[in-house]
PDB file of N, CA and C in Angstrom:
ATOM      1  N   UNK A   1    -166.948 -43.848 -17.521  1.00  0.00           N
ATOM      2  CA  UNK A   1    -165.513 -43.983 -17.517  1.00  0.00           C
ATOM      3  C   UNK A   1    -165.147 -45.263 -18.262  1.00  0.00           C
ATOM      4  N   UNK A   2    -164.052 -44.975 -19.427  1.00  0.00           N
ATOM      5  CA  UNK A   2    -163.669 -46.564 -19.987  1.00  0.00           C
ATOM      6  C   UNK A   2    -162.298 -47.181 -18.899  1.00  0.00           C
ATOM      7  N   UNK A   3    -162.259 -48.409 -19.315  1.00  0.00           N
ATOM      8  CA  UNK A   3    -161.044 -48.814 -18.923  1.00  0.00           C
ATOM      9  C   UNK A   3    -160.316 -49.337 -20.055  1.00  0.00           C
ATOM     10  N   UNK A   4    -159.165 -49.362 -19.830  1.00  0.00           N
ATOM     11  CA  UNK A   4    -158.273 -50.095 -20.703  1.00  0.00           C
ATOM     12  C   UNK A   4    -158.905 -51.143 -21.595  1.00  0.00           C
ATOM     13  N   UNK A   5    -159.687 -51.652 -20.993  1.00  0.00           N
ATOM     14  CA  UNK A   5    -160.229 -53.293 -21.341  1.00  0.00           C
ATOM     15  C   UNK A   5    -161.361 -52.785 -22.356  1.00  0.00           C
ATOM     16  N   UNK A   6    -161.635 -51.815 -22.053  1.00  0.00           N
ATOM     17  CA  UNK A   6    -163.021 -51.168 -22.977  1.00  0.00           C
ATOM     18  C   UNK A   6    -162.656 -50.458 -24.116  1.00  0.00           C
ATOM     19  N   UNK A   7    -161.556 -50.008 -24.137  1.00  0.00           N
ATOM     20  CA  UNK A   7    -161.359 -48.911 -24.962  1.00  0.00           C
ATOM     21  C   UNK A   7    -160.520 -49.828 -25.927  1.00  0.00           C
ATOM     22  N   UNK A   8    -159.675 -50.978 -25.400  1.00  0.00           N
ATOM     23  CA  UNK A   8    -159.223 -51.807 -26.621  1.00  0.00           C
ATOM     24  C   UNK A   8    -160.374 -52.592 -27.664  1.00  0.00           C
ATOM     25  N   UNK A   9    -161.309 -53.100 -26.545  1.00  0.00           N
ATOM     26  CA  UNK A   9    -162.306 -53.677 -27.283  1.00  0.00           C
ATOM     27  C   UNK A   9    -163.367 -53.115 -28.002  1.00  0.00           C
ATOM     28  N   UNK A  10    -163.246 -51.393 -27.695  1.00  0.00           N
ATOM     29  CA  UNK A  10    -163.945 -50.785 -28.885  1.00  0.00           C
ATOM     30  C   UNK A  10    -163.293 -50.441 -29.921  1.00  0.00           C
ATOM     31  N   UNK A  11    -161.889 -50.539 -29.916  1.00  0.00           N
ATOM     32  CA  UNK A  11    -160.936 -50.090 -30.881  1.00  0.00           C
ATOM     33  C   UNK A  11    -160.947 -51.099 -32.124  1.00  0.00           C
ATOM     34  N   UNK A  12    -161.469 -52.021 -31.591  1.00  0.00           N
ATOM     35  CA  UNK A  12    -161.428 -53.559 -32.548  1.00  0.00           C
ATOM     36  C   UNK A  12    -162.945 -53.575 -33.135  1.00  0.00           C
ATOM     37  N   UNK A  13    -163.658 -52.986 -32.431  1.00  0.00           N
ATOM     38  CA  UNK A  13    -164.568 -53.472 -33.179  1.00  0.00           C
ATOM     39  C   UNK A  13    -164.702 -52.338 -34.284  1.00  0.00           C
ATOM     40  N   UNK A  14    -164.506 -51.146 -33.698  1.00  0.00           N
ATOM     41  CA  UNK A  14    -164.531 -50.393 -34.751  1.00  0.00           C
ATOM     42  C   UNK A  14    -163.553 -50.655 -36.200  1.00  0.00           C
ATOM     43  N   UNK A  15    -162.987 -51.398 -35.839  1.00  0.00           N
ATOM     44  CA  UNK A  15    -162.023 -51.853 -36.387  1.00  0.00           C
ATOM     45  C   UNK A  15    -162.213 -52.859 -37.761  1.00  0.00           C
ATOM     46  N   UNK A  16    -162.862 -53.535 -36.972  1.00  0.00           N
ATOM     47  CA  UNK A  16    -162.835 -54.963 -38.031  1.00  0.00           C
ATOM     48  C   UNK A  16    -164.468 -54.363 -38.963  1.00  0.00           C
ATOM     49  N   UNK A  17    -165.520 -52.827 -38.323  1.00  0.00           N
ATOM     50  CA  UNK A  17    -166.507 -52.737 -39.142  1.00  0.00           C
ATOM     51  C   UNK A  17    -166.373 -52.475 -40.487  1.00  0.00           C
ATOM     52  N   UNK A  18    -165.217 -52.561 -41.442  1.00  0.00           N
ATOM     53  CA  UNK A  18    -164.662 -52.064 -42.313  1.00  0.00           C
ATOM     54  C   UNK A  18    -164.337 -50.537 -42.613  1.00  0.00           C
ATOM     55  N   UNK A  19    -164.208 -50.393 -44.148  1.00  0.00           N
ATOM     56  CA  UNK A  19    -163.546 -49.182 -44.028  1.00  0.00           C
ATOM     57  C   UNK A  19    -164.459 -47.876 -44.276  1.00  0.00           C
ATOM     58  N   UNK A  20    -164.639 -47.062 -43.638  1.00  0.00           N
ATOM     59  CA  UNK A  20    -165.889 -45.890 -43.507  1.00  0.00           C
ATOM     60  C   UNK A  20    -165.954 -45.139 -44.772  1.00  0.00           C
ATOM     61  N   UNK A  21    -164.579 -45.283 -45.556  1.00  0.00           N
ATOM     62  CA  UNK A  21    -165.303 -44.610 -46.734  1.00  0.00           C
ATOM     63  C   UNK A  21    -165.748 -45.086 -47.910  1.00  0.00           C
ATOM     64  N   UNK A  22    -166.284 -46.496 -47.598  1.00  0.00           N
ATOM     65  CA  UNK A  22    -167.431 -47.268 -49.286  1.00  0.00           C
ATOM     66  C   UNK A  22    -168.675 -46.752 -48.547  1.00  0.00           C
ATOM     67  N   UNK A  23    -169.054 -47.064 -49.145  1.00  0.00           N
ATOM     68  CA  UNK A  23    -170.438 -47.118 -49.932  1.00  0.00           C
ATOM     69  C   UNK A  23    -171.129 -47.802 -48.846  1.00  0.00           C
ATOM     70  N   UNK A  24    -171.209 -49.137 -48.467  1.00  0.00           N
ATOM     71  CA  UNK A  24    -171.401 -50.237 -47.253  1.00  0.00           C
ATOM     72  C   UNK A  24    -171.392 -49.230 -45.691  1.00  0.00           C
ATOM     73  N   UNK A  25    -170.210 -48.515 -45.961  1.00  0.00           N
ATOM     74  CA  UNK A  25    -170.042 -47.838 -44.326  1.00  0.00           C
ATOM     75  C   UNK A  25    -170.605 -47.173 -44.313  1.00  0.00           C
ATOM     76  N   UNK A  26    -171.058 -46.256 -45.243  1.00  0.00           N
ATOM     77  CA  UNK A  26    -172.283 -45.404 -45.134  1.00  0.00           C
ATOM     78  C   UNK A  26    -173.551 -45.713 -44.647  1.00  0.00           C
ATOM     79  N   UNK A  27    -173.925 -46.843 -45.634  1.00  0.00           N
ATOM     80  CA  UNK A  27    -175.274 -47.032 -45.493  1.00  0.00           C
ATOM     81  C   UNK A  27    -175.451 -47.991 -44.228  1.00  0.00           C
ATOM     82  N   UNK A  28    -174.368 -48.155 -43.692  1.00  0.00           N
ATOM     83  CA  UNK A  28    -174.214 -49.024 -41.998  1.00  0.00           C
ATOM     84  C   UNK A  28    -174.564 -48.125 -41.159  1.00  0.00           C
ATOM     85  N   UNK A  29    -174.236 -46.765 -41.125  1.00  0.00           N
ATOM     86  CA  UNK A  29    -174.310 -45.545 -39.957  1.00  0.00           C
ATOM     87  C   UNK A  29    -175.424 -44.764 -40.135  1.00  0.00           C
ATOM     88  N   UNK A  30    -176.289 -45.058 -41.355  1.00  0.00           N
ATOM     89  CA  UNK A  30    -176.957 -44.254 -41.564  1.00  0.00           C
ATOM     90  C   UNK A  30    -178.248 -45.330 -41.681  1.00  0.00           C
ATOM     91  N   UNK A  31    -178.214 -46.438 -41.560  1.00  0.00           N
ATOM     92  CA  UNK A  31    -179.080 -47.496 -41.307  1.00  0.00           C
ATOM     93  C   UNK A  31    -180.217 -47.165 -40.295  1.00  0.00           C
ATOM     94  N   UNK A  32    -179.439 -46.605 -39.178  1.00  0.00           N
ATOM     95  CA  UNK A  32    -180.396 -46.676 -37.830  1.00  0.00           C
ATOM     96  C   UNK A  32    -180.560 -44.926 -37.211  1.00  0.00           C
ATOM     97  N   UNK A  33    -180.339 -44.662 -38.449  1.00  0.00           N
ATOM     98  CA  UNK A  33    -180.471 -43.193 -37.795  1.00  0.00           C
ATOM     99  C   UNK A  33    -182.585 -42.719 -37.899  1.00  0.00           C
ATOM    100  N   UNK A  34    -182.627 -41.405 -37.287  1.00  0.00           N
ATOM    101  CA  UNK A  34    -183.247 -40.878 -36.730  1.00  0.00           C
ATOM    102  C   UNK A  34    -183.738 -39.834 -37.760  1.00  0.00           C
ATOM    103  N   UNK A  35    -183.385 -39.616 -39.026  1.00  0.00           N
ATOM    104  CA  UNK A  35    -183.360 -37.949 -39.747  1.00  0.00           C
ATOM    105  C   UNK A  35    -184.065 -38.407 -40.804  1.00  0.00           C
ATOM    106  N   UNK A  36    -184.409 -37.460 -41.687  1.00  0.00           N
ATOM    107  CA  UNK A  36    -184.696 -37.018 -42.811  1.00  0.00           C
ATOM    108  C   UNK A  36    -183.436 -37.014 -44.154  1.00  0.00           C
ATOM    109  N   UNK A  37    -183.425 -38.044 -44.949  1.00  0.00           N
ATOM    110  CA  UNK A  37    -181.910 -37.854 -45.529  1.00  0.00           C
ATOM    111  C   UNK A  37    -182.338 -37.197 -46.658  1.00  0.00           C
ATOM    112  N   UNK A  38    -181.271 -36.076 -47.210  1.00  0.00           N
ATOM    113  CA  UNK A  38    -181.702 -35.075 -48.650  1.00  0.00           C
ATOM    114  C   UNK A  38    -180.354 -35.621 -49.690  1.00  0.00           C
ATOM    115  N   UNK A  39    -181.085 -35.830 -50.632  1.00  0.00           N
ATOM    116  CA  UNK A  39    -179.876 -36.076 -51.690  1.00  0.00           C
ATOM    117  C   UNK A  39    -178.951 -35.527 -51.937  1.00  0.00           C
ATOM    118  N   UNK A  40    -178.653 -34.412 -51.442  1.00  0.00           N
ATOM    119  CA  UNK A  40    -177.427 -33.659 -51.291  1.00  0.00           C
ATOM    120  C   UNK A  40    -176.871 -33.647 -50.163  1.00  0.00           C
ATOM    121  N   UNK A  41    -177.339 -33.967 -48.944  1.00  0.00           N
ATOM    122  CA  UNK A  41    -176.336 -34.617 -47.701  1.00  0.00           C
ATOM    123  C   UNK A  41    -176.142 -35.894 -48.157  1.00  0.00           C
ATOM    124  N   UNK A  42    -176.998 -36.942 -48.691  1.00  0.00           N
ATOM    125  CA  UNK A  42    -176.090 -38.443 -49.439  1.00  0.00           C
ATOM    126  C   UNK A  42    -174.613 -38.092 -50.203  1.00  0.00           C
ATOM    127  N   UNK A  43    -175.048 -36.831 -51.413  1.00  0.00           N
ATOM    128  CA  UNK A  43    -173.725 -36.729 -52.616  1.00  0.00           C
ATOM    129  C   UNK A  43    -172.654 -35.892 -51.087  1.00  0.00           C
ATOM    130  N   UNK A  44    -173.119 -35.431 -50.728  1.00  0.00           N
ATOM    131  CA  UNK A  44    -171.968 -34.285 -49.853  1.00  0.00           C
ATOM    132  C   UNK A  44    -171.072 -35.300 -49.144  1.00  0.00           C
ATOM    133  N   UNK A  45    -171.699 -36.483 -48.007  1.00  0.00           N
ATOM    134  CA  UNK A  45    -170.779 -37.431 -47.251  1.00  0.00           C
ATOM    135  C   UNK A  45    -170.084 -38.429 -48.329  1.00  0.00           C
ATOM    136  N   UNK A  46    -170.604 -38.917 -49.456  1.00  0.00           N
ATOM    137  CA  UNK A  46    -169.770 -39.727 -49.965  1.00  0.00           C
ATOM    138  C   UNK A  46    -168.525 -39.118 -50.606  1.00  0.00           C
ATOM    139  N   UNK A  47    -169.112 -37.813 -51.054  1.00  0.00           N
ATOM    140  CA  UNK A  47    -167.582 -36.877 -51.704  1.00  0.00           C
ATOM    141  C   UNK A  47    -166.782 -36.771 -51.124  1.00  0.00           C
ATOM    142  N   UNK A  48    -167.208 -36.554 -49.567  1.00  0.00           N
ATOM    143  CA  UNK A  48    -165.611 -36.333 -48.532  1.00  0.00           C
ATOM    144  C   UNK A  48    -165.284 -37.413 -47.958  1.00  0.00           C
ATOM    145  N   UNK A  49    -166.037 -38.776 -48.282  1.00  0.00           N
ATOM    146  CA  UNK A  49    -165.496 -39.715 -47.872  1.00  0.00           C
ATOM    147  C   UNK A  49    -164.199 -40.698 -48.790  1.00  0.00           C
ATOM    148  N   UNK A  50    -164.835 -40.128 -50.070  1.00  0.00           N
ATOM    149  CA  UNK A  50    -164.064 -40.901 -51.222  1.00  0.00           C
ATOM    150  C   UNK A  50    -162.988 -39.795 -51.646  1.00  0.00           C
ATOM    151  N   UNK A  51    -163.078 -39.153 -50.849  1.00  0.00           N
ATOM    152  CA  UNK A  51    -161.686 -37.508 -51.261  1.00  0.00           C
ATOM    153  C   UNK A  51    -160.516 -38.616 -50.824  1.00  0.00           C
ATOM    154  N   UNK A  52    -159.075 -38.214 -51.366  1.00  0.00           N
ATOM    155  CA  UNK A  52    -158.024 -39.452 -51.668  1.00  0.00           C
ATOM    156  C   UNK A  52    -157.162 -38.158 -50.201  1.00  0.00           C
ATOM    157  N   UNK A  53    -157.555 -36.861 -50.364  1.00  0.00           N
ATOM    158  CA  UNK A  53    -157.119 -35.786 -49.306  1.00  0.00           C
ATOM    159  C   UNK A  53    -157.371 -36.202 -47.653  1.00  0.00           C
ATOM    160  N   UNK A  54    -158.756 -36.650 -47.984  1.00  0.00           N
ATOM    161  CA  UNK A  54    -159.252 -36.920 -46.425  1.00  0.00           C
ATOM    162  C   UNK A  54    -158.849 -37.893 -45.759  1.00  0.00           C
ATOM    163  N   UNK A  55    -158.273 -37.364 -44.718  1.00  0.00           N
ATOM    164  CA  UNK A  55    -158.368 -38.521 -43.329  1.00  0.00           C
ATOM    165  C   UNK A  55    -159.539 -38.269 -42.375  1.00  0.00           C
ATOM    166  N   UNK A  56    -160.114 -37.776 -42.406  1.00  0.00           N
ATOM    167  CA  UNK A  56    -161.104 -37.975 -41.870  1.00  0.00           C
ATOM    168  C   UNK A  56    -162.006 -36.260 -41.959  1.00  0.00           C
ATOM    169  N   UNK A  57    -163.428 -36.569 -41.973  1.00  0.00           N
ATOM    170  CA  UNK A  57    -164.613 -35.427 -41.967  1.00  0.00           C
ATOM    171  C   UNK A  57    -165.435 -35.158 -41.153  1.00  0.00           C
ATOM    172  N   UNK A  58    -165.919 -33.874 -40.429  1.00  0.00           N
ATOM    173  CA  UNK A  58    -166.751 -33.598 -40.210  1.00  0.00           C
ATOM    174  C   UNK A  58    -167.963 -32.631 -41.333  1.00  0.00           C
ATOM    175  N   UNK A  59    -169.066 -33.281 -40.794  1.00  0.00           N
ATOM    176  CA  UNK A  59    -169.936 -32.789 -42.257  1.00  0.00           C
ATOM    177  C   UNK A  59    -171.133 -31.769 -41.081  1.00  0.00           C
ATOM    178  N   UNK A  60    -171.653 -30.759 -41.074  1.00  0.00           N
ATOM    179  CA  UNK A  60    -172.905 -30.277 -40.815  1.00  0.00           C
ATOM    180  C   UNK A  60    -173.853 -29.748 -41.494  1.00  0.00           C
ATOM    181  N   UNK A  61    -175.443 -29.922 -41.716  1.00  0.00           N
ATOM    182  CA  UNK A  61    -176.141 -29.433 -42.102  1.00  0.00           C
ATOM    183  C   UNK A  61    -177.056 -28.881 -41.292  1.00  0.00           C
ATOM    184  N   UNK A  62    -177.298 -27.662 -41.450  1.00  0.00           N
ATOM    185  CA  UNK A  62    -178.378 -27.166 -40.576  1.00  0.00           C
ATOM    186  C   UNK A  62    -178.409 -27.558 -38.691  1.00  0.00           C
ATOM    187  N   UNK A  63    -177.262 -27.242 -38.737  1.00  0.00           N
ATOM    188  CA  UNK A  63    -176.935 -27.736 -37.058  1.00  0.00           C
ATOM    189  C   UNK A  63    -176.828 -27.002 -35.789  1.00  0.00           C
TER     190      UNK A  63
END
């Protein structure tokens, strides 16, 4: 369960991690991951991240 106090202070941090669609935010979330990365899930997330359309993406491969 969050509280108020939690949910502001994750709002900030998410906040100040910059902006998710360079280049930097990518390779921040994908730093500590767990997978196998294919050069076409790299070109696929940066395309819908740098789309001027998107507010925001969900991406799946093989899920």
């Amino acid at each position: 369960m969050t509280t108020p106090y939690h949910a502001q202070f994750w709002a900030y941090t998410l906040t100040v991690q910059g902006s998710p669609d360079s280049v930097d935010g990518l390779s921040r979330a994908i730093s500590n991951a767990r997978v196998d990365l294919n050069p076409h899930q790299v070109d696929a997330a940066l395309f819908a991240l740098k789309s001027p359309l998107s507010k925001g993406v969900i991406l799946a491969d093989e899920v």
